[in-house]
C-alpha atoms as a PDB file:
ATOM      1  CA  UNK A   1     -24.865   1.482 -10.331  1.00  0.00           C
ATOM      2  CA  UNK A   2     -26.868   1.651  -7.396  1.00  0.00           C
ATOM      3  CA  UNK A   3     -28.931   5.007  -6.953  1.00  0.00           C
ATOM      4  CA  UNK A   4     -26.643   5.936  -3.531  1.00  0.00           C
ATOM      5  CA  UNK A   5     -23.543   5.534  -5.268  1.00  0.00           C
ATOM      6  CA  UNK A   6     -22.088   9.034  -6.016  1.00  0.00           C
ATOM      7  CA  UNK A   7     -21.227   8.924 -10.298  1.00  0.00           C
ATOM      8  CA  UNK A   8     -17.280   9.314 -11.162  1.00  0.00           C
ATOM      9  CA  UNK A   9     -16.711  13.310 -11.949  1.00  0.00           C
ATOM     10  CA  UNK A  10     -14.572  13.734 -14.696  1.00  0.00           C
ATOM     11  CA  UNK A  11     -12.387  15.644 -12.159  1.00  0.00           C
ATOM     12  CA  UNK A  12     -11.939  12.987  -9.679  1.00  0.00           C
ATOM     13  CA  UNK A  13      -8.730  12.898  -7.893  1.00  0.00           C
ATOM     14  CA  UNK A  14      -5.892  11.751  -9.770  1.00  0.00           C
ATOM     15  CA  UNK A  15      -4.336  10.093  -7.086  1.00  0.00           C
ATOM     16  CA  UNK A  16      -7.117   8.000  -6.016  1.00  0.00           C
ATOM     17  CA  UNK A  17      -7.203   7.019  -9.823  1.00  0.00           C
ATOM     18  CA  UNK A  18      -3.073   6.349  -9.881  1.00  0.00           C
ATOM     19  CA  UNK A  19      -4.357   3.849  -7.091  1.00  0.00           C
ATOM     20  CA  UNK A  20      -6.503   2.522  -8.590  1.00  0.00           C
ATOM     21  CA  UNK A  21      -4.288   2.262 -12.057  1.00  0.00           C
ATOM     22  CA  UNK A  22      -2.124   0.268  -9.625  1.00  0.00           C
ATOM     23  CA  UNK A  23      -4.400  -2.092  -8.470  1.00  0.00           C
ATOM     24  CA  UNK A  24      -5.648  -3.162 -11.649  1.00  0.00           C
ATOM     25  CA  UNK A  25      -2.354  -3.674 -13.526  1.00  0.00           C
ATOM     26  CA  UNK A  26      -1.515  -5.880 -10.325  1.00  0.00           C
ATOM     27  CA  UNK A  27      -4.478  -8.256 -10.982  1.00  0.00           C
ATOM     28  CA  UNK A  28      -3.103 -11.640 -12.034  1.00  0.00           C
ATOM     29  CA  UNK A  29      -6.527 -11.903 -14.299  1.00  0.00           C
ATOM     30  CA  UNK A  30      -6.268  -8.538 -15.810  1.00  0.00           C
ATOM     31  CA  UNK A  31      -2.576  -9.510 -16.416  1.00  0.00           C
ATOM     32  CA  UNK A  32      -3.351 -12.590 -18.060  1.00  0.00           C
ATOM     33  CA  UNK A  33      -6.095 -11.187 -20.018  1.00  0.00           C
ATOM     34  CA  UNK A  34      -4.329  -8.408 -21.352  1.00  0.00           C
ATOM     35  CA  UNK A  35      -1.141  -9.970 -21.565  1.00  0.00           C
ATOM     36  CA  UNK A  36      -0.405  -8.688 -25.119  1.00  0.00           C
ATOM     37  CA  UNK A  37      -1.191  -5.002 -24.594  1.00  0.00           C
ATOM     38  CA  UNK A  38       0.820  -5.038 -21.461  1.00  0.00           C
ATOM     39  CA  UNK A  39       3.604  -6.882 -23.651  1.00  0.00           C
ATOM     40  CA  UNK A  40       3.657  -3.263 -25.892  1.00  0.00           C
ATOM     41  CA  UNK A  41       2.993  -0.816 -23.500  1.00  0.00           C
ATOM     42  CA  UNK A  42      -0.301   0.027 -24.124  1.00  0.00           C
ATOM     43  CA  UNK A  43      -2.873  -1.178 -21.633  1.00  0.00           C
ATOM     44  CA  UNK A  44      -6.418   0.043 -21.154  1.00  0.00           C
ATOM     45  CA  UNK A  45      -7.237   0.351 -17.503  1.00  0.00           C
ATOM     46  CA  UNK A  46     -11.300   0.062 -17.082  1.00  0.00           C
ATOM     47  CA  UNK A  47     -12.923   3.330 -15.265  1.00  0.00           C
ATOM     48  CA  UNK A  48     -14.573   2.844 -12.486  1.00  0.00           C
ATOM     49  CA  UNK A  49     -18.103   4.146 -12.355  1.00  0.00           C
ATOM     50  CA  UNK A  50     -18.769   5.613  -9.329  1.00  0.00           C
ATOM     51  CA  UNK A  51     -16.763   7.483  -6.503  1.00  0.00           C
ATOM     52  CA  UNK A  52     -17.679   4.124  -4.195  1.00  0.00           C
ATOM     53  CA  UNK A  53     -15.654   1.494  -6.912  1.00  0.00           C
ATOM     54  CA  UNK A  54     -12.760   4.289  -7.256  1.00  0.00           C
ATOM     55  CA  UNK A  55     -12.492   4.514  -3.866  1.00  0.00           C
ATOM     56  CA  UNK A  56     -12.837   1.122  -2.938  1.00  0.00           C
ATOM     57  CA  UNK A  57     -10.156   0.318  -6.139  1.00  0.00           C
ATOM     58  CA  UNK A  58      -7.854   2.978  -4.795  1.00  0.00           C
ATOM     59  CA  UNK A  59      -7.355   1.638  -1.514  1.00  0.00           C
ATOM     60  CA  UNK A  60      -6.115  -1.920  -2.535  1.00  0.00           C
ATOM     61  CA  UNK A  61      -4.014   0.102  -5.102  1.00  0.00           C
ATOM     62  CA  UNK A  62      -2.457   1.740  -1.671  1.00  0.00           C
ATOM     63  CA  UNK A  63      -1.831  -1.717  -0.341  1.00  0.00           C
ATOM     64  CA  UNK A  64      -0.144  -2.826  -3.183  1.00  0.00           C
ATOM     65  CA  UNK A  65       2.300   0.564  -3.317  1.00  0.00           C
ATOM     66  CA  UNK A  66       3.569   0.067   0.363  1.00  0.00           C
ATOM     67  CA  UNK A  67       4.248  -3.374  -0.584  1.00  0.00           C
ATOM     68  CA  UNK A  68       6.437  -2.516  -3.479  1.00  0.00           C
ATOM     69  CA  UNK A  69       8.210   0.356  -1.801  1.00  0.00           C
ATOM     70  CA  UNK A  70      10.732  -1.187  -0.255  1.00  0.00           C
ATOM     71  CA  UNK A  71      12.089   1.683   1.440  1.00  0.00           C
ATOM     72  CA  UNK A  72       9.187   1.814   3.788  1.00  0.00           C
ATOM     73  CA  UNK A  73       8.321  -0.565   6.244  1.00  0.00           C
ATOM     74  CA  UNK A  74       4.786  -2.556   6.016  1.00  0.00           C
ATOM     75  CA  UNK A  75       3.091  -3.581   9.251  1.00  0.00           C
ATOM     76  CA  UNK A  76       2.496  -7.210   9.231  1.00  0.00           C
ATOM     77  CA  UNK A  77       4.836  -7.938   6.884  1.00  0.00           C
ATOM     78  CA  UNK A  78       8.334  -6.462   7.575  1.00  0.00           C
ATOM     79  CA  UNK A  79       7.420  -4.760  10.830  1.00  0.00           C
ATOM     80  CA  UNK A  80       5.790  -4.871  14.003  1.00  0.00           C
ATOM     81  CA  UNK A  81       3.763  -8.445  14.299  1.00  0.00           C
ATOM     82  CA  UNK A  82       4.329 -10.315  11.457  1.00  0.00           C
ATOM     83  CA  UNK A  83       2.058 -13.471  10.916  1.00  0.00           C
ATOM     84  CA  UNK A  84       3.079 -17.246  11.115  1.00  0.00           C
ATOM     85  CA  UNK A  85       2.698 -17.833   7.186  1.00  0.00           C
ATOM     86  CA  UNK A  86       5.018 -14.782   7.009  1.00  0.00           C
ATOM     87  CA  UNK A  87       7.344 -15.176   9.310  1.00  0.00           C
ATOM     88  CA  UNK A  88       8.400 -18.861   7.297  1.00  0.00           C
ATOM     89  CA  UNK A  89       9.133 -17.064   4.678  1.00  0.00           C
ATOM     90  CA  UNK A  90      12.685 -16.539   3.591  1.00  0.00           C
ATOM     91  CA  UNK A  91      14.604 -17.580   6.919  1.00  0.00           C
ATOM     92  CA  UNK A  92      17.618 -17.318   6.906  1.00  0.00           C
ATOM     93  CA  UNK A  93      19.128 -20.762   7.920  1.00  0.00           C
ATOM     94  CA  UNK A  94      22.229 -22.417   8.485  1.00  0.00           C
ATOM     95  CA  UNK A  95      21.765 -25.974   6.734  1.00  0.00           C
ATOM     96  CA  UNK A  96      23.527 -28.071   9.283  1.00  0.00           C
ATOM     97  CA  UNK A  97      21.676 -26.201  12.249  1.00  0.00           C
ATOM     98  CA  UNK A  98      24.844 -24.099  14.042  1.00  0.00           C
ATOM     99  CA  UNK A  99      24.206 -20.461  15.089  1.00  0.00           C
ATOM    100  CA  UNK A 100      24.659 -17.719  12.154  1.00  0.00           C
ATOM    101  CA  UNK A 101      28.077 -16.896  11.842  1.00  0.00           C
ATOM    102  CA  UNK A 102      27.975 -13.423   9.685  1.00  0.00           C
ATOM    103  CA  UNK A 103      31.377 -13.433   9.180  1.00  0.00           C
ATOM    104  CA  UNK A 104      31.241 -16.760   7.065  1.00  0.00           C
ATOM    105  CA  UNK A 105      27.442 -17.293   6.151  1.00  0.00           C
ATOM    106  CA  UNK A 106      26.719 -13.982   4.552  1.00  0.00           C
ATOM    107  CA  UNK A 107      29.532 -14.881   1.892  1.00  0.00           C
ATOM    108  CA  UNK A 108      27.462 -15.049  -1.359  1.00  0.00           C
ATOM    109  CA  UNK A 109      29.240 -17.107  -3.666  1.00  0.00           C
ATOM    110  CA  UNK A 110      26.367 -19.559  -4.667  1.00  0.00           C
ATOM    111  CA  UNK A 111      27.565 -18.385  -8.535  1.00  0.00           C
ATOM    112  CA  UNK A 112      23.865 -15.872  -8.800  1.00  0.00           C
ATOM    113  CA  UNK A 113      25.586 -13.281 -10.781  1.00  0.00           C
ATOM    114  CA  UNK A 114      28.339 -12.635 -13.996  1.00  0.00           C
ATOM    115  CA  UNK A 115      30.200 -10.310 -15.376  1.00  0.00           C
ATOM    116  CA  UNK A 116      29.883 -10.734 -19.161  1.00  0.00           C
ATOM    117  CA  UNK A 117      30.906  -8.467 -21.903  1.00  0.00           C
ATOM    118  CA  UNK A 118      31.803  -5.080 -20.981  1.00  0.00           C
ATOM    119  CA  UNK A 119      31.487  -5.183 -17.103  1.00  0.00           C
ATOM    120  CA  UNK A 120      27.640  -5.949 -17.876  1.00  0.00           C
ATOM    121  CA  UNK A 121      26.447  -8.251 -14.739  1.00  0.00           C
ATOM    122  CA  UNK A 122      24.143 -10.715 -15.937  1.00  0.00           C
ATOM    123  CA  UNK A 123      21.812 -13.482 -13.144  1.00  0.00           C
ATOM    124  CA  UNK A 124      23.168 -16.903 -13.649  1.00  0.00           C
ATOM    125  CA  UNK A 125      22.238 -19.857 -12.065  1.00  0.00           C
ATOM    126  CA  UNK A 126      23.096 -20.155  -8.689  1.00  0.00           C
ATOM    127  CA  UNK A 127      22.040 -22.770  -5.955  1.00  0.00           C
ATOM    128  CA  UNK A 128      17.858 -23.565  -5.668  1.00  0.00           C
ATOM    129  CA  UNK A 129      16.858 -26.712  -4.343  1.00  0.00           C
ATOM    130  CA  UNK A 130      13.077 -27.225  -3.282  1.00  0.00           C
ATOM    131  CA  UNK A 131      12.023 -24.299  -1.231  1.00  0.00           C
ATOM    132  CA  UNK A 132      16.026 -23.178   0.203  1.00  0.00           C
ATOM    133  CA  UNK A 133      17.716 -20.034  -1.917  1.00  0.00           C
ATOM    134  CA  UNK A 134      21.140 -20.610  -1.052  1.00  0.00           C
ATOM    135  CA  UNK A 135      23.816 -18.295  -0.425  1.00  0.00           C
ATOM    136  CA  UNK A 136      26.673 -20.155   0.049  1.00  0.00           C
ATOM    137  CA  UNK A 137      27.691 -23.938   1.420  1.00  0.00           C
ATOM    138  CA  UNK A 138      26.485 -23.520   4.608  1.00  0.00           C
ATOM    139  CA  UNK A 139      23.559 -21.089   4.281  1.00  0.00           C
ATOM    140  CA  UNK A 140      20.581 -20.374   2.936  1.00  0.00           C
ATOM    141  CA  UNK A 141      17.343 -18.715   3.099  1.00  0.00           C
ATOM    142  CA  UNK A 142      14.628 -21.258   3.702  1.00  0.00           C
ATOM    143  CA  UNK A 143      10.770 -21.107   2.544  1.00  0.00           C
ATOM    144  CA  UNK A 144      10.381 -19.519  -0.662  1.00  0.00           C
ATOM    145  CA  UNK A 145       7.924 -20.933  -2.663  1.00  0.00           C
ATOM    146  CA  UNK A 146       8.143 -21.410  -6.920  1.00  0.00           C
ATOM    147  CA  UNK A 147       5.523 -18.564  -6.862  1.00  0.00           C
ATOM    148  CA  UNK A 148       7.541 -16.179  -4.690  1.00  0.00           C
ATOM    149  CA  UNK A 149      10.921 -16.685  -6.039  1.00  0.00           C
ATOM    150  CA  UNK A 150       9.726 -16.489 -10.041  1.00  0.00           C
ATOM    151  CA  UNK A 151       7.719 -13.400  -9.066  1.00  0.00           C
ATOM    152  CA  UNK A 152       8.343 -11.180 -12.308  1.00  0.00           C
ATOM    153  CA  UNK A 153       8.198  -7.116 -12.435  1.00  0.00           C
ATOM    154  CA  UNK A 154       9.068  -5.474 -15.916  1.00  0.00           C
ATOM    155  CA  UNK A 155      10.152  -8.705 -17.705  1.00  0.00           C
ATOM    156  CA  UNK A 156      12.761  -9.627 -14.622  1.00  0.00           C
ATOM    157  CA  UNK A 157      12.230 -12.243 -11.749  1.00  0.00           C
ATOM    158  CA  UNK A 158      13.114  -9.638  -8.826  1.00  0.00           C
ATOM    159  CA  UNK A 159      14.600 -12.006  -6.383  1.00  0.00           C
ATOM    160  CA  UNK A 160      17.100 -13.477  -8.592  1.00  0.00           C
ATOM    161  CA  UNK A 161      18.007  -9.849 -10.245  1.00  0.00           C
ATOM    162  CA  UNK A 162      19.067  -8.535  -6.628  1.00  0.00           C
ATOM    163  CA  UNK A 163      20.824 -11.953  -6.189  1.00  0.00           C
ATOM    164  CA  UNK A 164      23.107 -11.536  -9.191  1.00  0.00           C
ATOM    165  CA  UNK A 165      24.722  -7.743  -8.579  1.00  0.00           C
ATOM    166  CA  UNK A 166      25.762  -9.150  -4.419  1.00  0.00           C
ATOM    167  CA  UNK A 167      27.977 -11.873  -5.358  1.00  0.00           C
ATOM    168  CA  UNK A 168      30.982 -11.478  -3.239  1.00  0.00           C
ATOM    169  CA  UNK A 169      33.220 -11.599  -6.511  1.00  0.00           C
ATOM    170  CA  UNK A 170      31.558  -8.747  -7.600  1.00  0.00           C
ATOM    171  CA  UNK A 171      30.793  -6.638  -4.297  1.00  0.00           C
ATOM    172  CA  UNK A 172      34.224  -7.232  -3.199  1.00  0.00           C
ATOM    173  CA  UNK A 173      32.704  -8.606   0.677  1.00  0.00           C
ATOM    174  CA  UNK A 174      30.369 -10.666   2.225  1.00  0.00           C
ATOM    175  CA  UNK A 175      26.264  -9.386   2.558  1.00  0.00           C
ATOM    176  CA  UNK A 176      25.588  -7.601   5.105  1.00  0.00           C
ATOM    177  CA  UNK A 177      23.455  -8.619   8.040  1.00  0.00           C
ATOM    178  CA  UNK A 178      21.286  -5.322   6.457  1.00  0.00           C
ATOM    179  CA  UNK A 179      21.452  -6.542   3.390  1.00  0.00           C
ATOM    180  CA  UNK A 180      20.676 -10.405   3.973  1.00  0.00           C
ATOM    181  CA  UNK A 181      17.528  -9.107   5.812  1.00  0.00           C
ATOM    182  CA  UNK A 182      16.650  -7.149   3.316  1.00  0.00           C
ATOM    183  CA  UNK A 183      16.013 -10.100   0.929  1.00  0.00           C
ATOM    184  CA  UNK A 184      14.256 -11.579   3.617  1.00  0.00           C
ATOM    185  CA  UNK A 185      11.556  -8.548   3.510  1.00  0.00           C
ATOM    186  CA  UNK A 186      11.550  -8.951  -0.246  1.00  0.00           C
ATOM    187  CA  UNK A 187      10.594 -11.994  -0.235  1.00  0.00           C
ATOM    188  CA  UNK A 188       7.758 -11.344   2.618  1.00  0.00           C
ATOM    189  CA  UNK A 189       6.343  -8.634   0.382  1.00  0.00           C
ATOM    190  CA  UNK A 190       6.510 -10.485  -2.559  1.00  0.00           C
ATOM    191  CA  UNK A 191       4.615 -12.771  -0.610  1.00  0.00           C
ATOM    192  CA  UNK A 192       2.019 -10.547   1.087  1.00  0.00           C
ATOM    193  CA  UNK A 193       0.954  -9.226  -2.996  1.00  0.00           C
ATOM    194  CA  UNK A 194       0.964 -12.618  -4.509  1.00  0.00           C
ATOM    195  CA  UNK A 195      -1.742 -13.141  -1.200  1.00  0.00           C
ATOM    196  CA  UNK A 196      -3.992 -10.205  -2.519  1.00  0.00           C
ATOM    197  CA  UNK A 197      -4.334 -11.556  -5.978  1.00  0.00           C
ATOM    198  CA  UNK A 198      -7.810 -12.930  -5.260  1.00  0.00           C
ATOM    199  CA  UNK A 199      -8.833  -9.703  -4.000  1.00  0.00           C
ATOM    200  CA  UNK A 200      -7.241  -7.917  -6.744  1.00  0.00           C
ATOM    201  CA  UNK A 201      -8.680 -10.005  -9.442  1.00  0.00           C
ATOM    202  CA  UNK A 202     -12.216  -9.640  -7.520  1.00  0.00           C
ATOM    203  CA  UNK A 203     -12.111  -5.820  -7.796  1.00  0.00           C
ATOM    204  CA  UNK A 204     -11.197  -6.054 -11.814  1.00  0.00           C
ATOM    205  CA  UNK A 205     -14.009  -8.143 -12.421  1.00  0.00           C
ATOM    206  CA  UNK A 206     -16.685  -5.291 -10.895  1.00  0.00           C
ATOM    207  CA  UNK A 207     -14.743  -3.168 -13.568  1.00  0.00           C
ATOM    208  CA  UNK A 208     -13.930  -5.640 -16.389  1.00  0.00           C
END
């Protein structure tokens, strides 16, 4: 530690360390290296140091929570001016090229979701091929990548698990233009933290 650096109190704020908690469990490297502890529950989360690493650790933790909280919109990613490698991500597309009808494209019947045993809904298969998800015959949303669409949060690929409880079987009607643009901005977040992994993994290793 360098002599300017301020030494972690005991009593540093426990928000800044939630953060920072956050940012390390996110880091692919820290995942794969504690894979088993994270498999029971039980992961040990280095300390940082000094006020400086906390702080520093804290604030990628913050990018990582707006990211996952879907209820609040991200500048850059599902608001405002959204960059090119964004903005191919998840389009929604008509395959042969015509205009978006909602009334017949937002139909999700691409078989992503069952019922099984006792009303439980369950992801099945449904329609991938290459980089289009597709919703239906016609439709589809274009540009996810293997990464994006296998992206995993407690043991379930989140993508697919939203897919399988909008089936139009089991809704009763088609997505709604809402709702179809809400995977969209999944996706684009999804996206957006798979991008920080470098960064995340970077600001384990000062730690590790």
């Amino acid at each position: 530690m360098k002599d300017s650096e301020e030494p972690l109190a005991t009593g540093a704020d426990s928000t800044a360390l939630f953060f920072h908690a956050l940012a390390i469990l996110h880091a692919p490297a820290y995942r794969e290296e504690n894979a088993g502890a994270l498999r029971m529950d039980w992961p040990r989360i280095p300390w940082p140091l000094s006020m400086a690493t906390l702080a520093a650790s804290a604030k990628l933790g913050r990018q990582v929570a707006a990211l996952l909280d879907v209820e609040q919109p991200v500048p850059k990613v599902t608001a405002g001016k959204i960059p090119e490698d964004l903005r191919k991500v998840a389009v929604l597309t008509v395959v042969d090229g015509s205009p978006l009808n909602p009334a017949l494209d937002l139909e999700l019947t691409a078989g992503w979701g069952i019922r099984g045993q006792g009303g439980i809904v369950m992801p099945s298969e449904g329609r991938r091929e290459g980089t289009r998800v597709f919703l239906n015959d016609r439709a589809c949303w274009d540009g996810l990548s293997d990464a994006v669409w296998q992206y995993s949060l407690g043991g379930y690929q989140v993508l697919k698990k939203w897919l399988s409880y909008r089936g139009s079987r089991l809704l009763g009607r088609a997505l709604s233009p809402d709702e179809a643009a809400h995977f969209t901005h999944m996706a684009r977040r999804i996206a957006a933290l798979l991008a920080l992994g470098m960064e995340l993994d970077a600001n384990y290793r000062t730690l590790a």
